[in-house]
PDB file of N, CA and C in Angstrom:
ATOM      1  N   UNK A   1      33.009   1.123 -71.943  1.00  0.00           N
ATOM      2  CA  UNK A   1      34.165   0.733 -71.158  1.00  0.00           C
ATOM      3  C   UNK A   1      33.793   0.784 -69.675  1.00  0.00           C
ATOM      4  N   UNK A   2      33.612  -0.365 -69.061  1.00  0.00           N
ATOM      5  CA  UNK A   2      33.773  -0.597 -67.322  1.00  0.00           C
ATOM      6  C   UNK A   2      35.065  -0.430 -66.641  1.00  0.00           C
ATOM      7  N   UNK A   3      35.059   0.508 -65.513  1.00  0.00           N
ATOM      8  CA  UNK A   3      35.849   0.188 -64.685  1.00  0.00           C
ATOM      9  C   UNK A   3      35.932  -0.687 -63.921  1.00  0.00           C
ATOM     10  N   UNK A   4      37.194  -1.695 -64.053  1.00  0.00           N
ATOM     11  CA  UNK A   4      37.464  -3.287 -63.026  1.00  0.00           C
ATOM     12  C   UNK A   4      37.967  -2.976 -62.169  1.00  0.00           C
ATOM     13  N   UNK A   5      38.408  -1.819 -61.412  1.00  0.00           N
ATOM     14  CA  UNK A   5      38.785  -1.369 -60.416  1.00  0.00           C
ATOM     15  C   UNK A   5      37.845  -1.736 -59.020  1.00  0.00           C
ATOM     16  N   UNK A   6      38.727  -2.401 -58.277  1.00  0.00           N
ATOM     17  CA  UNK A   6      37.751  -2.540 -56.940  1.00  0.00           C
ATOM     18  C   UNK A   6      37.689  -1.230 -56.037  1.00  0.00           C
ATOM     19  N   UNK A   7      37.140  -0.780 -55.819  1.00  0.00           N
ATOM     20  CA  UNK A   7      37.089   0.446 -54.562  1.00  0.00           C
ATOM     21  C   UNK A   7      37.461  -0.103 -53.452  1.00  0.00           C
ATOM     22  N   UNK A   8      38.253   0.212 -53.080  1.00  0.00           N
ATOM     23  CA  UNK A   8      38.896   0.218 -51.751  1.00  0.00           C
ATOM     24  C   UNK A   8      37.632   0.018 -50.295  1.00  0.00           C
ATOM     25  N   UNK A   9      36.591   0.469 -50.090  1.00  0.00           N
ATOM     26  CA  UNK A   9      35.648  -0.029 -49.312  1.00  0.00           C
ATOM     27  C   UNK A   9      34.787  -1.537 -50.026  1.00  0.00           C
ATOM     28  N   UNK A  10      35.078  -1.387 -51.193  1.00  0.00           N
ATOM     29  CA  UNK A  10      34.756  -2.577 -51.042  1.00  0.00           C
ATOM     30  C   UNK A  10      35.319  -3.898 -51.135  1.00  0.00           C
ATOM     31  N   UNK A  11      36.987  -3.413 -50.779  1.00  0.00           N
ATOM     32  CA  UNK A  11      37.668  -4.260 -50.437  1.00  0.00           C
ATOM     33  C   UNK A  11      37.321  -4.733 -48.683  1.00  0.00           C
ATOM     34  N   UNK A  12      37.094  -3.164 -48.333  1.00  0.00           N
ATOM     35  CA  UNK A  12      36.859  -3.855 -46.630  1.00  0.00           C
ATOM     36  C   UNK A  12      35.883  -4.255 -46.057  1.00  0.00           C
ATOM     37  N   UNK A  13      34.664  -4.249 -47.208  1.00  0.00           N
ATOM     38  CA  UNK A  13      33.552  -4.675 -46.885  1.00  0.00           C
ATOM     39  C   UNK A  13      33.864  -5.951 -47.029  1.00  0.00           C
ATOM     40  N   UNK A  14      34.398  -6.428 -48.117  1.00  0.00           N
ATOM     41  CA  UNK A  14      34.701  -8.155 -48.582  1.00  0.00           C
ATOM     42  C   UNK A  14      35.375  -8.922 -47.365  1.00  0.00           C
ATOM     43  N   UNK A  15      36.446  -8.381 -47.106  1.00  0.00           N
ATOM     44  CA  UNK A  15      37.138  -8.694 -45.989  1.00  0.00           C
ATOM     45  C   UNK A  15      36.311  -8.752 -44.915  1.00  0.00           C
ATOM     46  N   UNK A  16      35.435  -7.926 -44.455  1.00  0.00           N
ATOM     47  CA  UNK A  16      34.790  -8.506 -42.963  1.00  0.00           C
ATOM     48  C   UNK A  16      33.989  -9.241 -43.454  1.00  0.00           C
ATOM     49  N   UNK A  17      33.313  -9.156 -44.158  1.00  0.00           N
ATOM     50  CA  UNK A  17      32.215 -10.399 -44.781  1.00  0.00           C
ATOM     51  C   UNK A  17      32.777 -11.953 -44.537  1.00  0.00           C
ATOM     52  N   UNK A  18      34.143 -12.019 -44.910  1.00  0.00           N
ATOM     53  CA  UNK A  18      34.733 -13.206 -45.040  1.00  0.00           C
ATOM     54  C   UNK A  18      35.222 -13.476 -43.827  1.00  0.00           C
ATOM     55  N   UNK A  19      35.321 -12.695 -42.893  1.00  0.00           N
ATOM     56  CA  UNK A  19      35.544 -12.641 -41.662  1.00  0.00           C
ATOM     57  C   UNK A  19      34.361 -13.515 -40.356  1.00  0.00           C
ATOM     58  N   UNK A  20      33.097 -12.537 -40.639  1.00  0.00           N
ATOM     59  CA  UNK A  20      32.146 -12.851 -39.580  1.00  0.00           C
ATOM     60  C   UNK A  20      31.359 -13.934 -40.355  1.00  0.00           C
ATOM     61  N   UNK A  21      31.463 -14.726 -41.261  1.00  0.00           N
ATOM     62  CA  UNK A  21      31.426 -15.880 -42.127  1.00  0.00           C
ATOM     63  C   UNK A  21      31.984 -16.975 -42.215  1.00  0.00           C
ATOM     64  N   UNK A  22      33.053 -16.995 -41.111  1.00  0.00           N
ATOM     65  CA  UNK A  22      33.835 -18.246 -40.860  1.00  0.00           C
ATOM     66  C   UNK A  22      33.634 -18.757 -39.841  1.00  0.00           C
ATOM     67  N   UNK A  23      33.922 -19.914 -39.820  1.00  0.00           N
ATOM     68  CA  UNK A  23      34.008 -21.077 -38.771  1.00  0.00           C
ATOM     69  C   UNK A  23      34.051 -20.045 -37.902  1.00  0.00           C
ATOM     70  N   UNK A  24      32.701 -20.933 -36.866  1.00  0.00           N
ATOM     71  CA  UNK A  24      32.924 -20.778 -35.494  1.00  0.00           C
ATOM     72  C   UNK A  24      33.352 -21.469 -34.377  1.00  0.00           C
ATOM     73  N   UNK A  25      33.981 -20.963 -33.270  1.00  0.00           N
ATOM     74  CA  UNK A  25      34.791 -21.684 -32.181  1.00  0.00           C
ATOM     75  C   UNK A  25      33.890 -21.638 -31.130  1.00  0.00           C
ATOM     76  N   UNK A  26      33.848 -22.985 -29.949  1.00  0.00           N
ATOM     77  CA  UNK A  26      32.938 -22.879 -29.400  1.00  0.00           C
ATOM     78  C   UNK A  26      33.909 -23.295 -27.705  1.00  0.00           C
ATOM     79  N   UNK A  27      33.033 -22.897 -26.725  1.00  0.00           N
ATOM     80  CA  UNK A  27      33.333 -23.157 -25.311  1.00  0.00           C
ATOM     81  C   UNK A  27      32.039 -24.250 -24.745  1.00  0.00           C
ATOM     82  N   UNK A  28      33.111 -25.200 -24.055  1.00  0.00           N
ATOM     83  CA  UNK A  28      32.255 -25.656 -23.172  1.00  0.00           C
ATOM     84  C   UNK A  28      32.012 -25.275 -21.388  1.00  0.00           C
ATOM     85  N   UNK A  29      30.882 -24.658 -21.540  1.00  0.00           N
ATOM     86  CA  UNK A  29      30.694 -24.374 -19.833  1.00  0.00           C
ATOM     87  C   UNK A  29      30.215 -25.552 -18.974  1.00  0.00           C
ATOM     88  N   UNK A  30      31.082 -25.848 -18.315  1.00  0.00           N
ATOM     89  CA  UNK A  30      30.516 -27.181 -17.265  1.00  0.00           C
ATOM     90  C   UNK A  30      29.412 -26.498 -16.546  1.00  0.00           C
ATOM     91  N   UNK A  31      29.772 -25.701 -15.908  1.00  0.00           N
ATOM     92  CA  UNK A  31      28.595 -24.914 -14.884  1.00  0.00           C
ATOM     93  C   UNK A  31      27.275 -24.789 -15.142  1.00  0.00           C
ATOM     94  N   UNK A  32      26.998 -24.471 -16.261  1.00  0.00           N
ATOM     95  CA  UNK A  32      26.115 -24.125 -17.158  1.00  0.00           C
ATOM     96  C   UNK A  32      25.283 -25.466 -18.267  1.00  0.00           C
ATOM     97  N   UNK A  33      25.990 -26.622 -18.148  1.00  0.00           N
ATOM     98  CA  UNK A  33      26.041 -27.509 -18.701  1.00  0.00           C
ATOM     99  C   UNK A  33      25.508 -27.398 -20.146  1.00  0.00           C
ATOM    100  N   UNK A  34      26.422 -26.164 -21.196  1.00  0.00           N
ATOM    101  CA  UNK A  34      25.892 -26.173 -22.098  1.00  0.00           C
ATOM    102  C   UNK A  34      26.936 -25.774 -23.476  1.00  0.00           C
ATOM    103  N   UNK A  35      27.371 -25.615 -24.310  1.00  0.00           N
ATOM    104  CA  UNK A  35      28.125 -25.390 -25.148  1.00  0.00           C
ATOM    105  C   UNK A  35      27.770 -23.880 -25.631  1.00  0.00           C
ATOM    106  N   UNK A  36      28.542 -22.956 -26.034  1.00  0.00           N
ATOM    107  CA  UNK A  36      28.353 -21.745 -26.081  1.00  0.00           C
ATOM    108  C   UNK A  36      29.047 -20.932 -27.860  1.00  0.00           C
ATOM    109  N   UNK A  37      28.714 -21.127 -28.722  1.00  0.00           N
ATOM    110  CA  UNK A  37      29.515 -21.209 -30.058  1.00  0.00           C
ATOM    111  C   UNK A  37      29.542 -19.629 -30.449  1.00  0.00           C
ATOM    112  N   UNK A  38      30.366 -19.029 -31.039  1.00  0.00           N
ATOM    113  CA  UNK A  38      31.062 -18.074 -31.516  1.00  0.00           C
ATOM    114  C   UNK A  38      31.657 -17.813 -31.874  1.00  0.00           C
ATOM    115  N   UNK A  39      31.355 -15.980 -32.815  1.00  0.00           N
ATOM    116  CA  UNK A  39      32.550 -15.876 -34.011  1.00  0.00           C
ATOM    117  C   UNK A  39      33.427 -14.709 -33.111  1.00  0.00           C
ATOM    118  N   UNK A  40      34.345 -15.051 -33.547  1.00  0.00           N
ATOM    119  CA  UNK A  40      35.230 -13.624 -33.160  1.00  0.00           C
ATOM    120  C   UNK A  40      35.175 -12.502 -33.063  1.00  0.00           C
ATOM    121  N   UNK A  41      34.777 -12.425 -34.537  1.00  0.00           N
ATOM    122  CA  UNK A  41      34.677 -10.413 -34.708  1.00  0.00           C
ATOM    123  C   UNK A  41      33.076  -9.977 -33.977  1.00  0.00           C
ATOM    124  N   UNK A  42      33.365  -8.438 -33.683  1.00  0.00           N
ATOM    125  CA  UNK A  42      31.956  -7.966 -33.777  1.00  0.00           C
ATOM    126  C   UNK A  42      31.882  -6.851 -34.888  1.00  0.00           C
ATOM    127  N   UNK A  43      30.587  -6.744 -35.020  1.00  0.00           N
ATOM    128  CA  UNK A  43      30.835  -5.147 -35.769  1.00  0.00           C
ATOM    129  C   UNK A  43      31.314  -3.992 -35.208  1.00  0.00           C
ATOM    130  N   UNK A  44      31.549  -2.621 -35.860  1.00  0.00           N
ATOM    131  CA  UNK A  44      32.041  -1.473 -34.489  1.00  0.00           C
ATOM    132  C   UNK A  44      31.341  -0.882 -34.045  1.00  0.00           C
ATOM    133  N   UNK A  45      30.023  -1.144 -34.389  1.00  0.00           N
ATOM    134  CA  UNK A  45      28.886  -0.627 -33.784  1.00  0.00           C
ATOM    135  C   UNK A  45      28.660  -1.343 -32.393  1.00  0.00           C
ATOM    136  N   UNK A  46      28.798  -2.551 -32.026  1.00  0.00           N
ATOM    137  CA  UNK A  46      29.305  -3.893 -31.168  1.00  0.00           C
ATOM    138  C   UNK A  46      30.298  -3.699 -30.144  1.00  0.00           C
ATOM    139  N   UNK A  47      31.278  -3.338 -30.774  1.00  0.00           N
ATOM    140  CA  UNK A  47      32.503  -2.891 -30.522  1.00  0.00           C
ATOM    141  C   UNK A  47      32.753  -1.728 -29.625  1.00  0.00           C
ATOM    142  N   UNK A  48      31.907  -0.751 -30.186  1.00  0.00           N
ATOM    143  CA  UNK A  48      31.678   0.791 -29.852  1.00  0.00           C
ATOM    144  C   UNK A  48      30.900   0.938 -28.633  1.00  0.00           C
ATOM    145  N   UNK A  49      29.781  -0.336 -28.273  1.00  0.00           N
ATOM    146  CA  UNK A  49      29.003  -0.267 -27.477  1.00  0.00           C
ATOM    147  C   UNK A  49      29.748  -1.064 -26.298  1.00  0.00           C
ATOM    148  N   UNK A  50      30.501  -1.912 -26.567  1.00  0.00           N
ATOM    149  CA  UNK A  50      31.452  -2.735 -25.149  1.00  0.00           C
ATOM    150  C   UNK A  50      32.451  -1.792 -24.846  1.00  0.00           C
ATOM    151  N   UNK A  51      33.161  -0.302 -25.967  1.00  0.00           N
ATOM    152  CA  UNK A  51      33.941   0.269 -24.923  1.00  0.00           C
ATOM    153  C   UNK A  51      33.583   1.414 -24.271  1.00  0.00           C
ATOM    154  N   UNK A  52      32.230   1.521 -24.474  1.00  0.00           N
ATOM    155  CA  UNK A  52      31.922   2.638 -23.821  1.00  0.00           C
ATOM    156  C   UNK A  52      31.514   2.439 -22.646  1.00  0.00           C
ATOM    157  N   UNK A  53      30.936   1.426 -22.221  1.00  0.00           N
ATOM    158  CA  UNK A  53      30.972   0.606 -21.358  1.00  0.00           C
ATOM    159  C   UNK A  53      32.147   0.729 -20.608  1.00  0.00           C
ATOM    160  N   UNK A  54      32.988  -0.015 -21.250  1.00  0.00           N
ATOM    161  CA  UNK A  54      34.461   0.081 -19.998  1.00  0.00           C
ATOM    162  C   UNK A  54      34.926   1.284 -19.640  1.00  0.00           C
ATOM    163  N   UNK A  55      34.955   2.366 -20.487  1.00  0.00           N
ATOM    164  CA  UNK A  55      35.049   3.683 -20.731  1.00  0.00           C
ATOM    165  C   UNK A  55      34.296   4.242 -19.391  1.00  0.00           C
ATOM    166  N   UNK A  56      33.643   3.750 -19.422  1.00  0.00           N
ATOM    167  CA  UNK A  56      32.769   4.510 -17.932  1.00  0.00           C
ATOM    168  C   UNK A  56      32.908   3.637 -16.651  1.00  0.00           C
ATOM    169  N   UNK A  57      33.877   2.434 -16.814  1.00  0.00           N
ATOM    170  CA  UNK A  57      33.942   1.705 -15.660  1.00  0.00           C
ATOM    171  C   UNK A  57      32.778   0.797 -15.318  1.00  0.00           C
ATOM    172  N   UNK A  58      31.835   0.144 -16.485  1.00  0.00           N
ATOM    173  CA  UNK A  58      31.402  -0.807 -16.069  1.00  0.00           C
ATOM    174  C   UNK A  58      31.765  -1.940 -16.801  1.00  0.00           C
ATOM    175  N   UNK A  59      33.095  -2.453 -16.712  1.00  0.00           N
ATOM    176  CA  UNK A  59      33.823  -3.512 -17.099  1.00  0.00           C
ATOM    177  C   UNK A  59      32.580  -5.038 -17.456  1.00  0.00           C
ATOM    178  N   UNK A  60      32.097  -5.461 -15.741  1.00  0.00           N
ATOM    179  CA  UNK A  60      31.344  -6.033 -15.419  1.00  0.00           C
ATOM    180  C   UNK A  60      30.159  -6.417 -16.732  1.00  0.00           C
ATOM    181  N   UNK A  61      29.420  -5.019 -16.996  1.00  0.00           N
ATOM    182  CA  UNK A  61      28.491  -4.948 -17.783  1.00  0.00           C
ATOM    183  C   UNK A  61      28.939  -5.424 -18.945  1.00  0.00           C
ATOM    184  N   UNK A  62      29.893  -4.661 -19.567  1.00  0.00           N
ATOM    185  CA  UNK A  62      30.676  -4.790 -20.965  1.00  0.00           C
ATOM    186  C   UNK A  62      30.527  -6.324 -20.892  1.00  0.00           C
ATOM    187  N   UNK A  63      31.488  -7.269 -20.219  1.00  0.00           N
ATOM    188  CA  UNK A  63      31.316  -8.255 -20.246  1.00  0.00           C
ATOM    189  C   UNK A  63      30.279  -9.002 -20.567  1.00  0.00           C
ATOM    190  N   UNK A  64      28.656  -8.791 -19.581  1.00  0.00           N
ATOM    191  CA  UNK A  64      28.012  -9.189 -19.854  1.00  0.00           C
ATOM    192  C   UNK A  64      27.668  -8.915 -21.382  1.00  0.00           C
ATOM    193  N   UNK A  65      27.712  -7.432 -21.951  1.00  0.00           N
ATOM    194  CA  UNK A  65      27.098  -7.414 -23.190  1.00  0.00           C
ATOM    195  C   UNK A  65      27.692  -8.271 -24.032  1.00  0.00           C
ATOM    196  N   UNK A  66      29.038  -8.593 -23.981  1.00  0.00           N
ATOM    197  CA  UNK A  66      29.670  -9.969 -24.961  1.00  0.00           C
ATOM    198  C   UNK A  66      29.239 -10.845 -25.269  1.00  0.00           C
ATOM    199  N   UNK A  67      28.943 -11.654 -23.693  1.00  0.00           N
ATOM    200  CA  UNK A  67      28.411 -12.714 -23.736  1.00  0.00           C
ATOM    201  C   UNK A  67      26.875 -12.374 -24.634  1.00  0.00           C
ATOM    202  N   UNK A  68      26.163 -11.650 -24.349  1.00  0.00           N
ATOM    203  CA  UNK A  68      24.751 -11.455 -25.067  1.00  0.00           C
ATOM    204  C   UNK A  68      24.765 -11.447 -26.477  1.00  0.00           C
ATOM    205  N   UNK A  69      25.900 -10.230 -27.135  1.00  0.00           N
ATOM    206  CA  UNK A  69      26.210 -10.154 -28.403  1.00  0.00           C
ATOM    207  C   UNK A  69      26.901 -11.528 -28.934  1.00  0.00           C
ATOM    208  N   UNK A  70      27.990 -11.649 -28.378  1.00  0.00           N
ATOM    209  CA  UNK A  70      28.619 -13.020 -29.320  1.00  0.00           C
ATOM    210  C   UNK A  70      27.840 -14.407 -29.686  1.00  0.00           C
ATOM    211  N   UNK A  71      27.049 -14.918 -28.214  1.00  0.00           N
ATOM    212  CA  UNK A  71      26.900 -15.955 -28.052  1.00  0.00           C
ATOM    213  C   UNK A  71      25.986 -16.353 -28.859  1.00  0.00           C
ATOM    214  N   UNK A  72      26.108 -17.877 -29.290  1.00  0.00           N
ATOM    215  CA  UNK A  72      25.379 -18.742 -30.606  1.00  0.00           C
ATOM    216  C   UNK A  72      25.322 -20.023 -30.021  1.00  0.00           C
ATOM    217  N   UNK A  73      23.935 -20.371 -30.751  1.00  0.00           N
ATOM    218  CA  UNK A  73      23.749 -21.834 -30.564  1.00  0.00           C
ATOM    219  C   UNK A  73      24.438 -22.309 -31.419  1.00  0.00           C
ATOM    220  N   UNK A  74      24.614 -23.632 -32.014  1.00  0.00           N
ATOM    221  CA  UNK A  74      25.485 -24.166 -32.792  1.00  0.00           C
ATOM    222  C   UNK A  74      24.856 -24.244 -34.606  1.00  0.00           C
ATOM    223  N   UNK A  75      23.645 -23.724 -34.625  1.00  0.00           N
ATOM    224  CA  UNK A  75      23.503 -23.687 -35.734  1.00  0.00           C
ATOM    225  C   UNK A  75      23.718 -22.056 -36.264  1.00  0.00           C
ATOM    226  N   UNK A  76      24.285 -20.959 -35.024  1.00  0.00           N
ATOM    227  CA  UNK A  76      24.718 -20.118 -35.463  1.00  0.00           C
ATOM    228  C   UNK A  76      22.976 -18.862 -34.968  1.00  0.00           C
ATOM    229  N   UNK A  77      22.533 -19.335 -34.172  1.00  0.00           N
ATOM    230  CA  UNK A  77      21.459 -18.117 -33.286  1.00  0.00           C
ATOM    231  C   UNK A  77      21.765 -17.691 -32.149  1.00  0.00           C
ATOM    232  N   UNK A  78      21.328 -16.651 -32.110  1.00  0.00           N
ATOM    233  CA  UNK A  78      21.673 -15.931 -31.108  1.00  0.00           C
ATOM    234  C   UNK A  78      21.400 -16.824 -29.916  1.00  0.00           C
ATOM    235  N   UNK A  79      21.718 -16.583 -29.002  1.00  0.00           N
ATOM    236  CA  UNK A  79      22.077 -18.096 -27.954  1.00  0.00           C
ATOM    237  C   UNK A  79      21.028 -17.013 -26.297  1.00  0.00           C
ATOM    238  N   UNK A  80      21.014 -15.190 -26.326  1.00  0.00           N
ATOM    239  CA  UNK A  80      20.542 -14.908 -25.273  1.00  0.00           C
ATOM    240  C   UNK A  80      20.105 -13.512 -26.020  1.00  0.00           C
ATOM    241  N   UNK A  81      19.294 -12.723 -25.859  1.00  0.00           N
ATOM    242  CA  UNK A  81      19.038 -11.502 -25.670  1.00  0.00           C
ATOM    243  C   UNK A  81      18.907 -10.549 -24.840  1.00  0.00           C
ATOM    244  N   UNK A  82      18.499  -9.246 -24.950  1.00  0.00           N
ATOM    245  CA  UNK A  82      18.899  -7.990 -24.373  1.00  0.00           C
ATOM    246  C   UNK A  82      18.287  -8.151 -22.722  1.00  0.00           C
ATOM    247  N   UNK A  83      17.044  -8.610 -22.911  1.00  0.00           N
ATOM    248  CA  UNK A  83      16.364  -9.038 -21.967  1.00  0.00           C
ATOM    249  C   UNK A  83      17.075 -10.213 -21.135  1.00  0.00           C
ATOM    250  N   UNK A  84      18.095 -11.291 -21.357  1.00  0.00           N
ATOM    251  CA  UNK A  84      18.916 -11.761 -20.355  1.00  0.00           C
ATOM    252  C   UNK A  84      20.092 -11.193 -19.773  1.00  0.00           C
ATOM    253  N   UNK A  85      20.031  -9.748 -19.497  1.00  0.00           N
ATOM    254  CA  UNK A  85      21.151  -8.843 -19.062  1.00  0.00           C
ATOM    255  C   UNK A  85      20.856  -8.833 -17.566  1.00  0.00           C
ATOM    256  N   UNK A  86      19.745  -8.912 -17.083  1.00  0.00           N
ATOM    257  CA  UNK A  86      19.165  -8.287 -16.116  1.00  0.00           C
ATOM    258  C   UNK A  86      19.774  -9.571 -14.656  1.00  0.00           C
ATOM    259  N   UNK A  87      18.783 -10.640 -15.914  1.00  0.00           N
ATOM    260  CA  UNK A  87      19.669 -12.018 -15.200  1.00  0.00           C
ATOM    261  C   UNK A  87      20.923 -12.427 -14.793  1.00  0.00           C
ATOM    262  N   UNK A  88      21.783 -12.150 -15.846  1.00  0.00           N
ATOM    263  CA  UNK A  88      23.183 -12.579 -15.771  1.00  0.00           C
ATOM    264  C   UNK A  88      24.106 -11.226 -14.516  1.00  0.00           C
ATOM    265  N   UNK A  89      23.181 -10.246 -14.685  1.00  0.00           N
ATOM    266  CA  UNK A  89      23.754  -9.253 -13.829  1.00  0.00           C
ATOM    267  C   UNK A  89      23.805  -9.759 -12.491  1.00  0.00           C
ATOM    268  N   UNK A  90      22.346 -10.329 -11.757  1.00  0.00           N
ATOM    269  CA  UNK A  90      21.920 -10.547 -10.619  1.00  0.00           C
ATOM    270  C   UNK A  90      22.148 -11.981 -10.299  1.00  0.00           C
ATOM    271  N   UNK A  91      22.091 -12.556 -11.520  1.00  0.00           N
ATOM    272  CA  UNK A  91      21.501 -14.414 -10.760  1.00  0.00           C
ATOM    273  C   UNK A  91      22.649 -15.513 -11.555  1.00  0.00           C
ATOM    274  N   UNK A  92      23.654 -14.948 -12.149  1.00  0.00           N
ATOM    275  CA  UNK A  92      25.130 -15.751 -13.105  1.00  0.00           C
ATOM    276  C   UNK A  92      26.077 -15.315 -12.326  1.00  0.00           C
ATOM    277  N   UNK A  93      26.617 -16.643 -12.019  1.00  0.00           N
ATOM    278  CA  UNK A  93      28.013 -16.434 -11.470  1.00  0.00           C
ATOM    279  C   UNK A  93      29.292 -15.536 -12.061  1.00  0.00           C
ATOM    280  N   UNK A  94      29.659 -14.550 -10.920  1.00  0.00           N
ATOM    281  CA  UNK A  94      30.280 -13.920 -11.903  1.00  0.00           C
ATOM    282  C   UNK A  94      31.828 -14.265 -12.466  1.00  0.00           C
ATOM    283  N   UNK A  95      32.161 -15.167 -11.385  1.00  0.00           N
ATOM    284  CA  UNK A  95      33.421 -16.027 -12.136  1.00  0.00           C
ATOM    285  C   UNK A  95      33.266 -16.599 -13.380  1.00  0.00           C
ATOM    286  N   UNK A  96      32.112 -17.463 -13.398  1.00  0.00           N
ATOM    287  CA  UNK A  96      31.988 -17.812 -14.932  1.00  0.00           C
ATOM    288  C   UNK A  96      31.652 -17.299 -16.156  1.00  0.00           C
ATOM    289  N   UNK A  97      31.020 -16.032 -16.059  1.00  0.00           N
ATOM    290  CA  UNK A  97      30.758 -15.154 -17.059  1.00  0.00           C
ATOM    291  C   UNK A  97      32.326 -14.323 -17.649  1.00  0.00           C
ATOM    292  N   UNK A  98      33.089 -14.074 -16.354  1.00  0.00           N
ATOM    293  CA  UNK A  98      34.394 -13.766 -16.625  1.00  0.00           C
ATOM    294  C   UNK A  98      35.294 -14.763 -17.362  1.00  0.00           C
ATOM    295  N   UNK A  99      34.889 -15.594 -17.020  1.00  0.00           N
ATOM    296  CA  UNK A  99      35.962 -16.719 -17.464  1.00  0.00           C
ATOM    297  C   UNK A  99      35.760 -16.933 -19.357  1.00  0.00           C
ATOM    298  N   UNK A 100      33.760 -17.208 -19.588  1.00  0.00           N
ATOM    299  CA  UNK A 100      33.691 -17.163 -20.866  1.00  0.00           C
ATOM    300  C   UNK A 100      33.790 -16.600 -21.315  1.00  0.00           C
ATOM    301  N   UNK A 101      33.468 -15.066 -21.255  1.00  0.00           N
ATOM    302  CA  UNK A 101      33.961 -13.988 -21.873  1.00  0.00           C
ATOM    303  C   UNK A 101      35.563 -13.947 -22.279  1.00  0.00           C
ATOM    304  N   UNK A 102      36.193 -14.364 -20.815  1.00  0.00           N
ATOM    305  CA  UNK A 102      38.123 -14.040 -21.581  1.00  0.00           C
ATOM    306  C   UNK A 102      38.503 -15.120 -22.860  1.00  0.00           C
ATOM    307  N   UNK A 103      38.080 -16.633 -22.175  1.00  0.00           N
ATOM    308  CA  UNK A 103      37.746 -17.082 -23.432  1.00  0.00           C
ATOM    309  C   UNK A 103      37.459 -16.557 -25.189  1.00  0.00           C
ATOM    310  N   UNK A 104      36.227 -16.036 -24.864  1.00  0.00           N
ATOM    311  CA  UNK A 104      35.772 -15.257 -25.974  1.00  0.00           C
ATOM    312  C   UNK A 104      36.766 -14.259 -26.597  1.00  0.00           C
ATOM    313  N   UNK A 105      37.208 -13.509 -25.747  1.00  0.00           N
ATOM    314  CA  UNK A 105      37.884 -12.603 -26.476  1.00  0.00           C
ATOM    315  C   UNK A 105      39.653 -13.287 -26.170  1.00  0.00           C
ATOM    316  N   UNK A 106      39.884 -13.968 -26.387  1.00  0.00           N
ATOM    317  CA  UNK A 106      41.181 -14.544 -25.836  1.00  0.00           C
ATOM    318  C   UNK A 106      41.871 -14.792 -27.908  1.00  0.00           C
ATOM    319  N   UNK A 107      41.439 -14.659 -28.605  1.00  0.00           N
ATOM    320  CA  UNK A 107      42.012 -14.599 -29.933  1.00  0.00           C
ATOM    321  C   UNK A 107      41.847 -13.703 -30.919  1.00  0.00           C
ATOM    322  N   UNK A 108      41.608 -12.688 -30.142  1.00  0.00           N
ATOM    323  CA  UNK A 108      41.487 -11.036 -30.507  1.00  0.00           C
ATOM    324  C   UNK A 108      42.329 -10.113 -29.639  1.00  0.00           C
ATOM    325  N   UNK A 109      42.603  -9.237 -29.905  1.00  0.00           N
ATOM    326  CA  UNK A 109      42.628  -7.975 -28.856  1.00  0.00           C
ATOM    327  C   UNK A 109      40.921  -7.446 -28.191  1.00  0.00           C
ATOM    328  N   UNK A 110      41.642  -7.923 -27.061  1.00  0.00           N
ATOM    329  CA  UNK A 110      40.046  -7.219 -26.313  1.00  0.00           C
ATOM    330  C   UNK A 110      39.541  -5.989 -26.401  1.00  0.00           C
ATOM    331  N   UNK A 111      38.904  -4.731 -27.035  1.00  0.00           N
ATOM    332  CA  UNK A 111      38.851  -3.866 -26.573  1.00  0.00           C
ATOM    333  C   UNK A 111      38.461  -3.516 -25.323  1.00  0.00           C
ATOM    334  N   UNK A 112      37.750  -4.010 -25.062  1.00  0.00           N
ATOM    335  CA  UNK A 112      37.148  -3.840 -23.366  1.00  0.00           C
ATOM    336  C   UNK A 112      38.372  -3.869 -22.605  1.00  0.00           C
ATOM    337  N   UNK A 113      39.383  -4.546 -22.431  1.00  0.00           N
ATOM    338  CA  UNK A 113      40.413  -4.005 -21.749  1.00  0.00           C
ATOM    339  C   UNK A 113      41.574  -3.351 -22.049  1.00  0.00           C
ATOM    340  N   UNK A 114      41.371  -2.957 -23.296  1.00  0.00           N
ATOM    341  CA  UNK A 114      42.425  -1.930 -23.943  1.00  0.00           C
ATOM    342  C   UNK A 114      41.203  -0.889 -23.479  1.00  0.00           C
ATOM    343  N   UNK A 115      40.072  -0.738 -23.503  1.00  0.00           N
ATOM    344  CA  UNK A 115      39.380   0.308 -23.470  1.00  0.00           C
ATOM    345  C   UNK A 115      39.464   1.116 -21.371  1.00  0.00           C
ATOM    346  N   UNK A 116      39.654  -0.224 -20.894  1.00  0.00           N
ATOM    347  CA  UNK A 116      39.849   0.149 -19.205  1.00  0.00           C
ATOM    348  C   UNK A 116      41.325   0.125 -18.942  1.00  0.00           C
ATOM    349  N   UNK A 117      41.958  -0.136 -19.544  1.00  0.00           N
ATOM    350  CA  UNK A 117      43.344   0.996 -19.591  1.00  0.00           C
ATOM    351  C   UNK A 117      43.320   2.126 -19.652  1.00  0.00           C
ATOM    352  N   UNK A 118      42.713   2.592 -20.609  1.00  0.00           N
ATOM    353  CA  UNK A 118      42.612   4.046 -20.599  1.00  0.00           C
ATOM    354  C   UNK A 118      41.857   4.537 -19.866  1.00  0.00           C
TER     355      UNK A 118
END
């Protein structure tokens, strides 16, 4: 006799699976002259690392890490890495990094600014 019982984690494993597995939404940056594609969710490991960030008042940064973490080319690759932080800190406009980022998080709750509330 099997139990058909689903376990409850792996109900919530299913659920984010089906989550960070869906259609992605994409921005167009004129500035940048380039299309910028992404999924919504992050993991909370992701998550954990953008509010600690704000948590300490570097909003700025957090931001940037979004853009680094979220961003996808359109077949769904990573679009920048850890190593373009340095750049976007010093040599990216910072209006427009703000702008894609709110974008980005504009069909979620942000933590990053629920996180600089507090």
């Amino acid at each position: 006799m099997t139990d058909k019982t689903v376990k409850p984690i792996d109900k919530i494993t299913t659920h984010f699976r089906n989550k960070i597995s869906g259609q992605m939404r994409s921005i167009t940056v004129p500035e940048w002259d380039t299309t910028i594609w992404f999924k919504e969710s992050n993991t909370l490991e992701q998550e954990g690392r953008l509010v600690e960030l704000a948590q300490k008042g570097k909003t700025i940064e957090a931001l940037v890490e979004t853009l680094i973490t979220k961003a996808r080319t359109e077949d769904g690759k990573q679009m920048f890495t850890r190593m373009d932080k340095t750049v976007f800190m010093h040599e990216a406009d910072p209006s427009v990094v703000i702008r894609v980022c709110g974008e980005m998080n504009s069909s979620d709750d942000s933590n990053i600014e629920i996180a600089s509330k507090n």
